[in-house]
Protein backbone atom coordinates (compact mmCIF):
# COMPACT_ATOMS: atom_id res chain seq x y z
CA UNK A 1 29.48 -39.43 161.89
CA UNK A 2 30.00 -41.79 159.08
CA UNK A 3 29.53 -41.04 155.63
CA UNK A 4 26.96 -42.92 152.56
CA UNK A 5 30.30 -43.32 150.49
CA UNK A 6 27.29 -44.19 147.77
CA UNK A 7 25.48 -41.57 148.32
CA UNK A 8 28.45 -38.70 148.17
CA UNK A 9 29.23 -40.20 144.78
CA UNK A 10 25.56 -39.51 143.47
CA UNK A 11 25.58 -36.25 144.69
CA UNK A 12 28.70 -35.16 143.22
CA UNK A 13 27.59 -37.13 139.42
CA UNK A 14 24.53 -35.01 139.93
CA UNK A 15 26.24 -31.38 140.49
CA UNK A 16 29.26 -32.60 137.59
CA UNK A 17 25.92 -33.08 135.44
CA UNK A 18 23.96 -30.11 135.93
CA UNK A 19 27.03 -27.58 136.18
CA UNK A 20 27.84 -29.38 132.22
CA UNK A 21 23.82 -28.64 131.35
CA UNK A 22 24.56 -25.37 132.63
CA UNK A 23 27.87 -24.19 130.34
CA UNK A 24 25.93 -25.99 127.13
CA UNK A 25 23.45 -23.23 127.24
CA UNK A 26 25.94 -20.10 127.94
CA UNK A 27 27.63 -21.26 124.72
CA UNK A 28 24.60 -21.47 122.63
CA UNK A 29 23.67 -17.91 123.84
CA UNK A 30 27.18 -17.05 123.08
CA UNK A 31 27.18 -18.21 119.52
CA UNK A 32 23.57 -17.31 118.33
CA UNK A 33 23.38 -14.99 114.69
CA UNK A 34 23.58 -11.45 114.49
CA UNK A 35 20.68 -10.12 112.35
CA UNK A 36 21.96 -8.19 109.26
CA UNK A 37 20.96 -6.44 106.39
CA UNK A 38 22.54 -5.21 102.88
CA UNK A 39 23.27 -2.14 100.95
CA UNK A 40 23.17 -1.87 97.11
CA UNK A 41 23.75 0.53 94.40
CA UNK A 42 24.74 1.27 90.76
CA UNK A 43 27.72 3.55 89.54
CA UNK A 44 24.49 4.32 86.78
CA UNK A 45 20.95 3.22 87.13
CA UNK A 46 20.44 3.87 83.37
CA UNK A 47 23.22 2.30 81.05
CA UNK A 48 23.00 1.60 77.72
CA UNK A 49 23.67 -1.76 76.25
CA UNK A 50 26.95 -3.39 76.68
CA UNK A 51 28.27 -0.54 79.57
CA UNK A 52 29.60 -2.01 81.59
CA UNK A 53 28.59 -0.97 85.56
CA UNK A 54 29.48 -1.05 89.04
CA UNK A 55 27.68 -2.79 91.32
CA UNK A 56 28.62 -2.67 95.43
CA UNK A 57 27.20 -2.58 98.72
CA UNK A 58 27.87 -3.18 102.47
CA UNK A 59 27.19 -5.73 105.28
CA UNK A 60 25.12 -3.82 107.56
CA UNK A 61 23.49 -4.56 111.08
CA UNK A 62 20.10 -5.10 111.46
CA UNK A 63 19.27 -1.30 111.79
CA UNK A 64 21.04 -0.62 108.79
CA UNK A 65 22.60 2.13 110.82
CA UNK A 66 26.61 0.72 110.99
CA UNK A 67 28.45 -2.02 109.06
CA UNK A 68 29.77 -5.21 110.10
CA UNK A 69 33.16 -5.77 109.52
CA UNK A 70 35.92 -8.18 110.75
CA UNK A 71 37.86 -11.37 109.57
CA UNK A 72 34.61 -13.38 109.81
CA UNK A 73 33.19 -11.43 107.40
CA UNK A 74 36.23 -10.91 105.16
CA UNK A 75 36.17 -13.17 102.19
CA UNK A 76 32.31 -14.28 102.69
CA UNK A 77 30.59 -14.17 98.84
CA UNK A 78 28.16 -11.74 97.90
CA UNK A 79 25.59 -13.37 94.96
CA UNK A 80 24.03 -11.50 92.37
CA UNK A 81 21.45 -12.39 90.18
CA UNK A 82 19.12 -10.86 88.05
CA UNK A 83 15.62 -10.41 86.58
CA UNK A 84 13.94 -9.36 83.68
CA UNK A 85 10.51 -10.57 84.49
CA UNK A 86 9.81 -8.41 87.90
CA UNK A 87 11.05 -11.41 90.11
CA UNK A 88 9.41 -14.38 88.69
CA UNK A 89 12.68 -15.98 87.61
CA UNK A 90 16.37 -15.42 88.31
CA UNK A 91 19.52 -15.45 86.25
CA UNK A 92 22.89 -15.27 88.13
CA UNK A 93 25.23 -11.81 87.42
CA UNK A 94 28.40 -13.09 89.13
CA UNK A 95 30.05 -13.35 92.65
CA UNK A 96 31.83 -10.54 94.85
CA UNK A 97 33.89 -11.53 97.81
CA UNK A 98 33.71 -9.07 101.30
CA UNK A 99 36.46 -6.63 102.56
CA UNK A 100 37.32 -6.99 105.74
CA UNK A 101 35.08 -3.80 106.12
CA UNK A 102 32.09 -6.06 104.62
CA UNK A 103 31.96 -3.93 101.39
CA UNK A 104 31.39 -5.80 98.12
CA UNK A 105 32.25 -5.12 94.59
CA UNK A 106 31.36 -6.09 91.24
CA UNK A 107 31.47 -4.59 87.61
CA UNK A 108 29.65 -6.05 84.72
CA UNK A 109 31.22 -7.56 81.64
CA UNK A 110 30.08 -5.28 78.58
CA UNK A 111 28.61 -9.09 77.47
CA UNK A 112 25.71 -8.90 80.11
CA UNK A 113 22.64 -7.06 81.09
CA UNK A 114 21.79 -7.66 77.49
CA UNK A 115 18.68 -5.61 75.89
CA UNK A 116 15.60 -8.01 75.57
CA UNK A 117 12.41 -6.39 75.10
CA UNK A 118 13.54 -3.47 73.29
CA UNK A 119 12.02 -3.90 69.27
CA UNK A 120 11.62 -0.48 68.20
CA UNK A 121 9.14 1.23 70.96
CA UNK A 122 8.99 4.47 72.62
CA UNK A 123 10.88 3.43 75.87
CA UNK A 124 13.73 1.91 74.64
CA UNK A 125 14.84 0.01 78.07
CA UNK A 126 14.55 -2.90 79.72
CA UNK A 127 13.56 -3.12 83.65
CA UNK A 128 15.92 -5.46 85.65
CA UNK A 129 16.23 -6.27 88.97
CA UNK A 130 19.16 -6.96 90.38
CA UNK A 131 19.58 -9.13 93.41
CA UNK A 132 22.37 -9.20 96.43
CA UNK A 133 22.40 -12.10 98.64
CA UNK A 134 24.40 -12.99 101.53
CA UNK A 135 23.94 -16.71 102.59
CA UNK A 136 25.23 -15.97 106.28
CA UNK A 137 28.06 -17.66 108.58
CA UNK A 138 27.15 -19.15 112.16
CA UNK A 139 27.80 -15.43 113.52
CA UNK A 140 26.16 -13.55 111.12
CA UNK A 141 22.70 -14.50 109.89
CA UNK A 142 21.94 -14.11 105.67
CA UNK A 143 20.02 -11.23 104.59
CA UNK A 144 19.65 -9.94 100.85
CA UNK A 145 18.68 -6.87 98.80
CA UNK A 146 17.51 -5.43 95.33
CA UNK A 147 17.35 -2.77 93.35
CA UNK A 148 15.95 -1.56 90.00
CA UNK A 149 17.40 -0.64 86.80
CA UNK A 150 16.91 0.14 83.31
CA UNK A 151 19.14 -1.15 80.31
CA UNK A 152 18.66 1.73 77.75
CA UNK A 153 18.89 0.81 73.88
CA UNK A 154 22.24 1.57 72.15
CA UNK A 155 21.20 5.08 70.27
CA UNK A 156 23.87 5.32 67.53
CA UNK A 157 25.77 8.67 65.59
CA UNK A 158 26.57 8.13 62.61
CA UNK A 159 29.77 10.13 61.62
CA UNK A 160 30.41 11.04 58.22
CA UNK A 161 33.13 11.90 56.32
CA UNK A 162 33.03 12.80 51.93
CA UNK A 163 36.83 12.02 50.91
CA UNK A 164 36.90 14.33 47.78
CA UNK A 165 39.96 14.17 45.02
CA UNK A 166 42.79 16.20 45.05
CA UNK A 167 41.09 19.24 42.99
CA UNK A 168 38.51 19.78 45.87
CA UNK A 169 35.38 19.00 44.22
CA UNK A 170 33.10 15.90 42.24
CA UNK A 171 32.39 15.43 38.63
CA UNK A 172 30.10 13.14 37.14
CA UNK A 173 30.88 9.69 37.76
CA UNK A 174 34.03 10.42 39.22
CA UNK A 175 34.69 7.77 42.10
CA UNK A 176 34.99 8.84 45.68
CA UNK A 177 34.41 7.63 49.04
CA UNK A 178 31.99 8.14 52.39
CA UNK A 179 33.44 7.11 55.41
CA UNK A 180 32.65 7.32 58.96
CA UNK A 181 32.18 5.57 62.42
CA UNK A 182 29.01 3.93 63.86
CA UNK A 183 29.12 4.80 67.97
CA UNK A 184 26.75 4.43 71.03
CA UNK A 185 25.80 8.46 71.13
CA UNK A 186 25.87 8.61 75.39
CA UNK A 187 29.47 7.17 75.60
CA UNK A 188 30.97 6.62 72.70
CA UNK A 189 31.80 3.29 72.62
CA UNK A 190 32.02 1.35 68.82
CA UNK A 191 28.98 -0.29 67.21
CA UNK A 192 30.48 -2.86 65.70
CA UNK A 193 28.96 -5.28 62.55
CA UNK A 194 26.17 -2.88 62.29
CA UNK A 195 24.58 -2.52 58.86
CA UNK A 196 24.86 1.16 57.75
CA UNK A 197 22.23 1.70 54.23
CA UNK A 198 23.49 4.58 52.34
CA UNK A 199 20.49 6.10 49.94
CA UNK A 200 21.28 9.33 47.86
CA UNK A 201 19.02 11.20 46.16
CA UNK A 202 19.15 14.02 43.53
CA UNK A 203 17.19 17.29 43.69
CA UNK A 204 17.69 18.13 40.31
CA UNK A 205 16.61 14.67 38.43
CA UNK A 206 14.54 12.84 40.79
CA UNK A 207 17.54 9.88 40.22
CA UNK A 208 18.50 7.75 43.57
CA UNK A 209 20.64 4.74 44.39
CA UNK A 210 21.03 2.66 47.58
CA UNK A 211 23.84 1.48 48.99
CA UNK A 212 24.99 -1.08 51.93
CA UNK A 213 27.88 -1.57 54.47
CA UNK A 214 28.73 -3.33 57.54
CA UNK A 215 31.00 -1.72 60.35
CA UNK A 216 34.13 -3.21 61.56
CA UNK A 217 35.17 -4.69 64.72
CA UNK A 218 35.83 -0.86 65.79
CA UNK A 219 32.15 0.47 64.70
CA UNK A 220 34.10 1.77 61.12
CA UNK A 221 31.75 1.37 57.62
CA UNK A 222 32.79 2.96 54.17
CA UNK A 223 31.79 3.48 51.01
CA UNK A 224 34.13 3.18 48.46
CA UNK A 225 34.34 3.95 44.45
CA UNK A 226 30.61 5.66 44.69
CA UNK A 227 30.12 7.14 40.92
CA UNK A 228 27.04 9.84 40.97
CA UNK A 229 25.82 11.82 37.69
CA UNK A 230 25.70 15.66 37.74
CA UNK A 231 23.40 16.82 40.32
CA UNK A 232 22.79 17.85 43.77
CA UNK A 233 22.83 14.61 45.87
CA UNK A 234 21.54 14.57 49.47
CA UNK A 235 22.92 11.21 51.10
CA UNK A 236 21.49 9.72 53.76
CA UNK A 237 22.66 7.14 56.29
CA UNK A 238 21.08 5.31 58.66
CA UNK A 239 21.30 1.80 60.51
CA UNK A 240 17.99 0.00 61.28
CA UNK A 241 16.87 -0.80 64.91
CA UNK A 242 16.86 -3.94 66.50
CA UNK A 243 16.84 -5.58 69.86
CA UNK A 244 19.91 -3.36 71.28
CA UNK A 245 20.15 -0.34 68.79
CA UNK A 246 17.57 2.14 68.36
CA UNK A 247 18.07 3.50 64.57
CA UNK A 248 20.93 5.57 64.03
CA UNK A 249 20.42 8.36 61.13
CA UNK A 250 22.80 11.37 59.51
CA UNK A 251 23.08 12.99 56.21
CA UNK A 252 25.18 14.91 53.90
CA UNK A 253 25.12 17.22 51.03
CA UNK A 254 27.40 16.36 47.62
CA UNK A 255 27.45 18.59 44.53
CA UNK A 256 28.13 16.69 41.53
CA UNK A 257 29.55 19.15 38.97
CA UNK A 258 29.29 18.30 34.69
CA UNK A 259 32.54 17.04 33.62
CA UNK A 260 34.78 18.34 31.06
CA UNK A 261 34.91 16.17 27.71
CA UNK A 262 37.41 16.09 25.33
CA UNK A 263 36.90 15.29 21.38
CA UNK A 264 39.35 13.74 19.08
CA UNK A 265 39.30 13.76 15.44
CA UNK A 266 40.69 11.41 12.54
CA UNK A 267 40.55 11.40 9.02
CA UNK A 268 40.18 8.16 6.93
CA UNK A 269 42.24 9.88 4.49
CA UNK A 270 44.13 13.16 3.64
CA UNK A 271 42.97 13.11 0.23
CA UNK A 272 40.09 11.72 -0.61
CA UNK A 273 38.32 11.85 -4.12
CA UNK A 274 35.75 14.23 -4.86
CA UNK A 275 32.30 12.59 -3.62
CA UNK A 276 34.03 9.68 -2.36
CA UNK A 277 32.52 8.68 0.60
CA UNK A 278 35.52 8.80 3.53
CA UNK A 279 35.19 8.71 7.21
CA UNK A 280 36.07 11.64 10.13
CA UNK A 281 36.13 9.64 13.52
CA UNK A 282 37.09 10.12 17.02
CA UNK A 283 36.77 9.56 20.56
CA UNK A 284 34.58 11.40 23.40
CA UNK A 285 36.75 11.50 26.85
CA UNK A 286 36.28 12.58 30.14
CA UNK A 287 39.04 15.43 30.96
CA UNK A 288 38.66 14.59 34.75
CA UNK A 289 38.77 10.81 34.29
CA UNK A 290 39.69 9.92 31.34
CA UNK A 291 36.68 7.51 30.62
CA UNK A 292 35.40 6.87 27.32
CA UNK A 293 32.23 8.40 27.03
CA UNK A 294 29.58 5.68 25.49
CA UNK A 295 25.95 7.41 24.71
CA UNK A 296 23.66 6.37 27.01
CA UNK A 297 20.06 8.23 27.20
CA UNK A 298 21.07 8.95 31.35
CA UNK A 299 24.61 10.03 30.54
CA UNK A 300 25.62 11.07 27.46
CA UNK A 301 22.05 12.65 26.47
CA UNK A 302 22.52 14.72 23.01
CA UNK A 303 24.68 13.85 19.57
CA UNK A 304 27.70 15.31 18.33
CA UNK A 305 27.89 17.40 14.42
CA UNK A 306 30.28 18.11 12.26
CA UNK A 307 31.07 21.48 10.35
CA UNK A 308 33.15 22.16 7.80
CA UNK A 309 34.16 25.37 6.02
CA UNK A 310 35.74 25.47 2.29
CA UNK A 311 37.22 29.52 2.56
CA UNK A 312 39.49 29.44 5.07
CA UNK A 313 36.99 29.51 8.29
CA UNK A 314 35.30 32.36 7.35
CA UNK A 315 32.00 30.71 6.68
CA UNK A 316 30.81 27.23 7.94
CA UNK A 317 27.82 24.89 7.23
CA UNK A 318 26.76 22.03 9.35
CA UNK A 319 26.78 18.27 7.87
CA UNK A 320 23.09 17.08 8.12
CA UNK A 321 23.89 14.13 10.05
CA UNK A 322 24.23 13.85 13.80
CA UNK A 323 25.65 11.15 15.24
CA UNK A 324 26.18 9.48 18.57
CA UNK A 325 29.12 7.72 20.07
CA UNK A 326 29.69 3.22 20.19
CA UNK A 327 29.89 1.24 23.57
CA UNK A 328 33.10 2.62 23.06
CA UNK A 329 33.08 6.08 23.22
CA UNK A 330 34.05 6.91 19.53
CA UNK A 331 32.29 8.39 16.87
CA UNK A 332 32.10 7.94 13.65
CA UNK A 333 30.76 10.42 10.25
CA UNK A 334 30.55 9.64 6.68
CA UNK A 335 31.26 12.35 4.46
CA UNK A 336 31.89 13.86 0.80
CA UNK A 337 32.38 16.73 -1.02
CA UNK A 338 31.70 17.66 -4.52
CA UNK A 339 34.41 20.07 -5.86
CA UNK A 340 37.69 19.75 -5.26
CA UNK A 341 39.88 21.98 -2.76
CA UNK A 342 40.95 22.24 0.99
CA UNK A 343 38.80 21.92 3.50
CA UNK A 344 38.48 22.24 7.59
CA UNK A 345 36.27 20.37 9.50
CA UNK A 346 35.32 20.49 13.17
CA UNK A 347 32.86 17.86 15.33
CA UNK A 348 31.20 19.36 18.47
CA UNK A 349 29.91 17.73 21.36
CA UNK A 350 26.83 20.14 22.67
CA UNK A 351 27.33 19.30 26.29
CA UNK A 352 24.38 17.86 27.97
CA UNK A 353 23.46 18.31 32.20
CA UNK A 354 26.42 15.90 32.60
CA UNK A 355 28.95 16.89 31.06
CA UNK A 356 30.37 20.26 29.11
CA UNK A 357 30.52 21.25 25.58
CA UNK A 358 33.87 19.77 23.90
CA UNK A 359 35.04 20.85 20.57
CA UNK A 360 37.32 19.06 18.52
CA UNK A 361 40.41 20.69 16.74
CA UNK A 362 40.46 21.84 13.26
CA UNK A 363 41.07 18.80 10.61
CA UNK A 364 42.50 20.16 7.08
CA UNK A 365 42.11 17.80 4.05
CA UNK A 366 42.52 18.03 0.77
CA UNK A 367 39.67 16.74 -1.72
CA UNK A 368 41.15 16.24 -5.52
């Protein structure tokens, strides 16, 4: 029998054809994507501001009930983004690559998930949502994931330190120092270039005075050189809230004791005439100090006398004039006598709530 040469050709073109049609569909059933899914989570669904977190996750299956894993998975990015606004709008976080396991990992910078709503209210947090996307390979098909949580305001404690002199206690405006550190009160972490206000207040005058400081890079703020009069002082410290600090508040206790003085005295002249005018002076210290003590109606309160005694000290009399000291802390009396003979004279400082009573020693002169 003779064969169609032609029409063995067409047949075989026609089974070459179909048995090509036919391995073009077994690979497109071969390669189609794998339906997936994502875990998240949160090392700590309520951080303060600037904590930094951890954020990771898995490449699941569809089920969510084992993970995918494998080199074509290895390597693949994981983006994050984030809202503020429930969804509306997205910011992007960062990037995390897979394990060959298809885990993910990524830990905020202390620089994001910033506060932004938080002005002094009763929650103190903001809500975000954060976002994990995987954009799929031609195995695997994309899939994504969120997950709430809340950015808590920075609540600060204020540590406080008094740095008192080397005898253990305060006099009246005797200089010393309040120290301490400004720190986020959950982990510790610095507040730094915060503005600390310092106001003291005394329980026995009614007198205040307010003070401010900034901390340091490291969340330190001091005080330094404070000068208080005599009193009991309660000192209070607090830093102000603002977008990413609720306000911060301690206080401490400082006794201000009266200070002990210290009275010179100087005659004009050893031998003045009899009434002749001449002048007894001196200066008004303080002991602790050594300040000159000018009178001012909030410090130095009360004046000074002078007595004098013409038998020896066995009887004195007081010199009607009181007197008060300069800008400088001296003082200054004008006296005279009307007989002749030796006499001894004393100025006294009466103490006021500031500072203690001072004496002066004994000055013997001679009037002739």
């Amino acid at each position: 029998m003779k064969m169609n040469t032609k029409r063995t050709i067409a047949i075989t073109l026609t089974l070459l054809m179909t048995a090509s049609a036919v391995g073009t569909l077994v690979s497109a059933a071969a390669v189609a994507q794998t339906n997936t899914s994502l875990t998240i989570y949160s090392t700590d669904m309520a951080p303060t501001v600037g904590e930094s977190i951890n954020i990771f996750g898995r490449l699941m299956n569809a089920a969510g009930t084992g993970y995918i894993q494998g080199a074509s998975v290895q390597g693949q990015p994981i983006t994050l983004n984030y809202s503020t606004d429930n969804g509306n709008t997205w910011q992007p976080l960062g990037t995390a690559a897979m394990s060959y396991y298809g885990g993910y990992s990524y830990t905020t910078t202390s620089s994001q998930l910033p506060l932004l709503d938080y002005q002094g209210g009763s929650d103190g947090y903001s809500t975000y949502i954060i976002q994990a996307s995987f954009a799929g390979t031609a195995q695997y098909a994309p899939s994504s994931v969120t997950m709430t949580i809340q950015v808590y305001a920075v609540e600060p404690i204020i540590s406080t330190q008094v740095v008192y002199p080397s005898a253990g206690y305060l006099v009246t405006n005797q200089p010393f120092t309040i120290s301490g550190k400004v720190a986020d009160v959950y982990n510790g972490k610095a507040c730094p270039f915060m503005w600390v206000q310092l106001y003291a207040y005394n329980q026995w005058t009614g007198d205040y005075q307010s003070l401010s400081a900034q901390t340091n890079a490291n969340g330190v703020y001091k005080f330094s050189a404070i000068e208080l009069l005599a009193g009991y002082w309660q000192i209070d410290l607090y830093t102000q809230d603002d977008y990413n600090h609720m306000a911060g508040y301690n206080y401490v206790y400082v006794n201000i004791n009266p200070a002990d003085t210290q009275l010179t005295i100087v005659s004009g002249t050893a031998h003045p005439a009899v009434n002749k005018p001449f002048t007894v002076y001196g200066l008004l210290t303080n002991v602790e100090t050594g300040a000159r003590l000018p009178y001012e109606p909030q410090m130095i309160a009360d004046p000074m006398t002078l007595t004098y005694s013409s038998d020896g000290g066995s009887t004195w009399s007081t010199w009607p004039t009181e007197v008060y000291t300069n800008g400088n802390g001296q003082y200054a009396f004008s006296v005279k006598f009307p007989t002749a003979g030796s006499y001894q004279i004393q100025v006294h400082f009466p103490g006021d709530l500031n500072y203690y009573a001072s004496d002066s020693p004994v000055l013997t002169i001679q009037v002739g």
